[in-house]
C-alpha atoms as a PDB file:
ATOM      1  CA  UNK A   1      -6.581  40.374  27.924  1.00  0.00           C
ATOM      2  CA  UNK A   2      -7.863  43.035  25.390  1.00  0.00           C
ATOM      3  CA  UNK A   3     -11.604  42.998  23.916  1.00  0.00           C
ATOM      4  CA  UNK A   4      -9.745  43.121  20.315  1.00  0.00           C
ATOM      5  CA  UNK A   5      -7.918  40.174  19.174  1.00  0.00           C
ATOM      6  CA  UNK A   6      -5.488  42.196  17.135  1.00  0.00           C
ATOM      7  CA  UNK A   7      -3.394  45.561  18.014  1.00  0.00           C
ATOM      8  CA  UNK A   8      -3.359  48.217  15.504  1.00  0.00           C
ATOM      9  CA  UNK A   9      -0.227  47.333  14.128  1.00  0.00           C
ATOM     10  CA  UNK A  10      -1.740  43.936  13.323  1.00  0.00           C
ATOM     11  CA  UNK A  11      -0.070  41.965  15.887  1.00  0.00           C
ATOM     12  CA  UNK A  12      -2.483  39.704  17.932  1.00  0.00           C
ATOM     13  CA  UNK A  13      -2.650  40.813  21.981  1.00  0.00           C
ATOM     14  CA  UNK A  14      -1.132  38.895  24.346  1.00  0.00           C
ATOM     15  CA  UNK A  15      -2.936  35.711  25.079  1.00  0.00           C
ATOM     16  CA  UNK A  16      -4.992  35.753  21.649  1.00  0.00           C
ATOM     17  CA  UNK A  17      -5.068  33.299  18.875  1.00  0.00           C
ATOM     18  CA  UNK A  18      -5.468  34.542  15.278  1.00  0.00           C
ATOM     19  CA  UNK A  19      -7.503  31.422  14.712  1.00  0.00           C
ATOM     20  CA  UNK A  20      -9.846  31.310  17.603  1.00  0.00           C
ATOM     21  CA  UNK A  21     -11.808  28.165  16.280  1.00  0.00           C
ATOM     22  CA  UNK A  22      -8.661  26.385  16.029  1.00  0.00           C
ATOM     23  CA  UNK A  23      -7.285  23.589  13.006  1.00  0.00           C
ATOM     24  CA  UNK A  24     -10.204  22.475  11.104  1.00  0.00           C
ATOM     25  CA  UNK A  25     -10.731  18.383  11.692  1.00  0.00           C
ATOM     26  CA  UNK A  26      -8.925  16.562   8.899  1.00  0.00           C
ATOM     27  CA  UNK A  27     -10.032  12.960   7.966  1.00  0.00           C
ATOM     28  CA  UNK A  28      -6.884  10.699   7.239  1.00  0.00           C
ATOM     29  CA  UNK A  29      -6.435   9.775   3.912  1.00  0.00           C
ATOM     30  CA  UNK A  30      -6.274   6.170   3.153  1.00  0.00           C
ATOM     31  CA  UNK A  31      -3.092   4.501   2.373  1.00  0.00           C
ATOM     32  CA  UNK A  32      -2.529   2.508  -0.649  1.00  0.00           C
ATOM     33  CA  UNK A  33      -0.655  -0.703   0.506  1.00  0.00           C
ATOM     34  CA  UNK A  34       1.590  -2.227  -3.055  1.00  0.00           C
ATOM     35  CA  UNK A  35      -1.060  -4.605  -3.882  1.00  0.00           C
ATOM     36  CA  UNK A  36      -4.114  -2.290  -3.988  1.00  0.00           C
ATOM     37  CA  UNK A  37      -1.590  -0.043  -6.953  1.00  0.00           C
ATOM     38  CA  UNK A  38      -0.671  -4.095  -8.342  1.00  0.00           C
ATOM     39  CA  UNK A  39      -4.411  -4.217  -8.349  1.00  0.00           C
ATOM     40  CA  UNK A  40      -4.789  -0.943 -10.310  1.00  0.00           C
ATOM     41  CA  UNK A  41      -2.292  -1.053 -12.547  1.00  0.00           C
ATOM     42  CA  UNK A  42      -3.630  -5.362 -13.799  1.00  0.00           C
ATOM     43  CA  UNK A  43      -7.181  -3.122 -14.153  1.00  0.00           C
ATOM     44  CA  UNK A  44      -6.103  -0.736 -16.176  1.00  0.00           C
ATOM     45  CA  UNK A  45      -3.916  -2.948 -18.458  1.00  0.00           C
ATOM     46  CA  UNK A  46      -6.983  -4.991 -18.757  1.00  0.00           C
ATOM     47  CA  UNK A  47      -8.921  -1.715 -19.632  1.00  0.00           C
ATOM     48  CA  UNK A  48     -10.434  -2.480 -23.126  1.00  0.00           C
ATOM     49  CA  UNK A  49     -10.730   0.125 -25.900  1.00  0.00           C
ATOM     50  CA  UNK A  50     -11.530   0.410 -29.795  1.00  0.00           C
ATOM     51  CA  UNK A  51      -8.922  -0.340 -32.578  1.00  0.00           C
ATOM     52  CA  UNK A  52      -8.679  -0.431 -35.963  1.00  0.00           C
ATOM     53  CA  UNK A  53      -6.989  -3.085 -37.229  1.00  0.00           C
ATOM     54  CA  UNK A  54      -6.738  -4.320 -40.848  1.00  0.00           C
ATOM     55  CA  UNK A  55      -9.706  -2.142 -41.806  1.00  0.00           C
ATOM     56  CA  UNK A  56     -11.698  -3.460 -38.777  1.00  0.00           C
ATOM     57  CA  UNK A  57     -12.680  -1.805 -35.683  1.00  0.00           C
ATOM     58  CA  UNK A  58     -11.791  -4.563 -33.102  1.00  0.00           C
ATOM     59  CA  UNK A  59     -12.181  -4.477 -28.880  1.00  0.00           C
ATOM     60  CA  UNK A  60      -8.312  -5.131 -27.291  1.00  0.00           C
ATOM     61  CA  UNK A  61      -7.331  -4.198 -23.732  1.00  0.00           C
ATOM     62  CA  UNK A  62      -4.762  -1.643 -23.503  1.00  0.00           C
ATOM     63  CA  UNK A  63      -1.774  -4.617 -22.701  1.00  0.00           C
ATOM     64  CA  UNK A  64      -2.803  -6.780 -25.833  1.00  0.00           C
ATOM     65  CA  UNK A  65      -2.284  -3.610 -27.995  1.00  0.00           C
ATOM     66  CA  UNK A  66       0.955  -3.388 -26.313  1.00  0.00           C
ATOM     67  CA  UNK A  67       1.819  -6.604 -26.838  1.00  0.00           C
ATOM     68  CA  UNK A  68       1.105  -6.808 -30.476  1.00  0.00           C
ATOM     69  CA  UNK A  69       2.701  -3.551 -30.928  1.00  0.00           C
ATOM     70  CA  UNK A  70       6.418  -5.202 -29.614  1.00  0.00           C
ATOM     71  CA  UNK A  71       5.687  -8.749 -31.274  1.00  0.00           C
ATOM     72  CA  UNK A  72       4.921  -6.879 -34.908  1.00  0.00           C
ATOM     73  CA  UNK A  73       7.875  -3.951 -34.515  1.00  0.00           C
ATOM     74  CA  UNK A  74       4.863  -1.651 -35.269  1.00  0.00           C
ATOM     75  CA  UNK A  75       5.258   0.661 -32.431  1.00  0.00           C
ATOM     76  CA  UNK A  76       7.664   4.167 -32.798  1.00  0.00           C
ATOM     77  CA  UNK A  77       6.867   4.046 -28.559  1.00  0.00           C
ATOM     78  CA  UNK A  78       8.335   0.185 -28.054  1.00  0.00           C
ATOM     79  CA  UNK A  79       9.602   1.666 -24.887  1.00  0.00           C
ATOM     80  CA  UNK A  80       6.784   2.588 -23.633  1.00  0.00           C
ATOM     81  CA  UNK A  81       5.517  -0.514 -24.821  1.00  0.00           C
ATOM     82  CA  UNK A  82       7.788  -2.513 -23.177  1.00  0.00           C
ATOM     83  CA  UNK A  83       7.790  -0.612 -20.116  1.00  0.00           C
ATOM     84  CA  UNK A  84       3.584  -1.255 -20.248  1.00  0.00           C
ATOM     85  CA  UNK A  85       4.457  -4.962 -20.249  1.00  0.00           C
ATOM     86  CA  UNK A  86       6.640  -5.110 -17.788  1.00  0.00           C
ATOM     87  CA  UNK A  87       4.701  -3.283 -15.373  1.00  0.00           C
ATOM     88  CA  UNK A  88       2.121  -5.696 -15.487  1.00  0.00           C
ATOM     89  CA  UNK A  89       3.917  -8.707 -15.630  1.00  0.00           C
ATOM     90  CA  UNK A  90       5.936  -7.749 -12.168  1.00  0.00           C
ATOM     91  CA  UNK A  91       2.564  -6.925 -10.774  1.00  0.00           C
ATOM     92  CA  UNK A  92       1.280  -9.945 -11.662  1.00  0.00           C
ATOM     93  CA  UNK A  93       4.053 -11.971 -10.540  1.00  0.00           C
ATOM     94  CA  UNK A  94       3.890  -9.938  -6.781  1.00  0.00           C
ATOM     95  CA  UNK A  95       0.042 -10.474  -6.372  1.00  0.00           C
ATOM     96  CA  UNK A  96       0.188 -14.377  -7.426  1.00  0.00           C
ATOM     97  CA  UNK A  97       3.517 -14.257  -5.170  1.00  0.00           C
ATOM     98  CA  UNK A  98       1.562 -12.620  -2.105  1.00  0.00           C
ATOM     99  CA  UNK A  99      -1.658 -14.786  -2.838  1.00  0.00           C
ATOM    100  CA  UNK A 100       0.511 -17.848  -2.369  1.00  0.00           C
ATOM    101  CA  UNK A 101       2.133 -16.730   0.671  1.00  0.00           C
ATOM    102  CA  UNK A 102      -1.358 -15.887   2.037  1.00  0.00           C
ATOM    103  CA  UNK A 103      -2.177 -19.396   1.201  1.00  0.00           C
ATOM    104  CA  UNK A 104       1.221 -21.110   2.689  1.00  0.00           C
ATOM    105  CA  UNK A 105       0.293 -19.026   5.775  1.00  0.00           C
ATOM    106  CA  UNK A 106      -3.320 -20.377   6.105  1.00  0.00           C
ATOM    107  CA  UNK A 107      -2.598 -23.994   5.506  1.00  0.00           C
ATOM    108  CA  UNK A 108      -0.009 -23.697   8.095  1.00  0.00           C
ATOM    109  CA  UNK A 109      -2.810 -22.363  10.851  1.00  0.00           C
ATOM    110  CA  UNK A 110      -4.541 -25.545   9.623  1.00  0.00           C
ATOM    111  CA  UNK A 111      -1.669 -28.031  10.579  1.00  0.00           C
ATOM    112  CA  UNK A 112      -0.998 -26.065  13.855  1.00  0.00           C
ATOM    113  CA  UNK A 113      -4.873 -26.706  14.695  1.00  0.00           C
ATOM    114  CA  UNK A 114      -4.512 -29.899  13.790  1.00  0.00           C
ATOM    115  CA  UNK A 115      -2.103 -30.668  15.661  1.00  0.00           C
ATOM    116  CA  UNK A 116      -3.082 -29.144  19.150  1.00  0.00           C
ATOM    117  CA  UNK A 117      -6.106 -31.942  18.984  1.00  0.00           C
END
């Protein structure tokens, strides 16, 4: 094998690696599972922010806005309104829907023990 890694065309020499130190270690990223982004997307619905509203600054969360924005016919955006809603609504429904299968699951390790004494 030559001294120099690379010939003076800029090919490498037989037997040499242009990246002698090799791949640089990589951490895995972390998965988000459906319920952690059902998670995210009930805390930012429920994220709370300054209106005005009949003259008066008030505190709503972003999916109360929405909501009085479809039930007034206010809102030029009632799409995006409605799509708002609906997003949290389904991931509400999924995370009460997983939370009771998580509790069906549990009760019925409970009768199992019970029954084995």
């Amino acid at each position: 094998m030559s001294e120099e890694p690379r010939r003076k065309n800029g090919q490498f020499a037989p037997g040499r690696s242009g990246n002698a130190e090799g791949a640089r270690v990589r951490r895995p990223r972390a998965r988000l599972t459906g319920a952690d982004i059902d998670h995210m997307i009930l805390d930012v619905a429920a994220t709370k922010t300054k209106v005005r509203r009949e003259g008066k600054e008030t505190e709503m969360t972003l999916l109360e806005i929405n909501l009085r924005s479809l039930a007034t016919g206010g809102s030029s955006r009632r799409l995006s309104a409605r799509d708002t809603v609906d997003l949290a609504r389904t991931a509400a429904e999924r995370l009460d829907l997983l939370d009771w299968r998580e509790a069906r699951a549990a009760e019925e390790e409970r009768r199992k023990a019970a029954r084995k004494w």
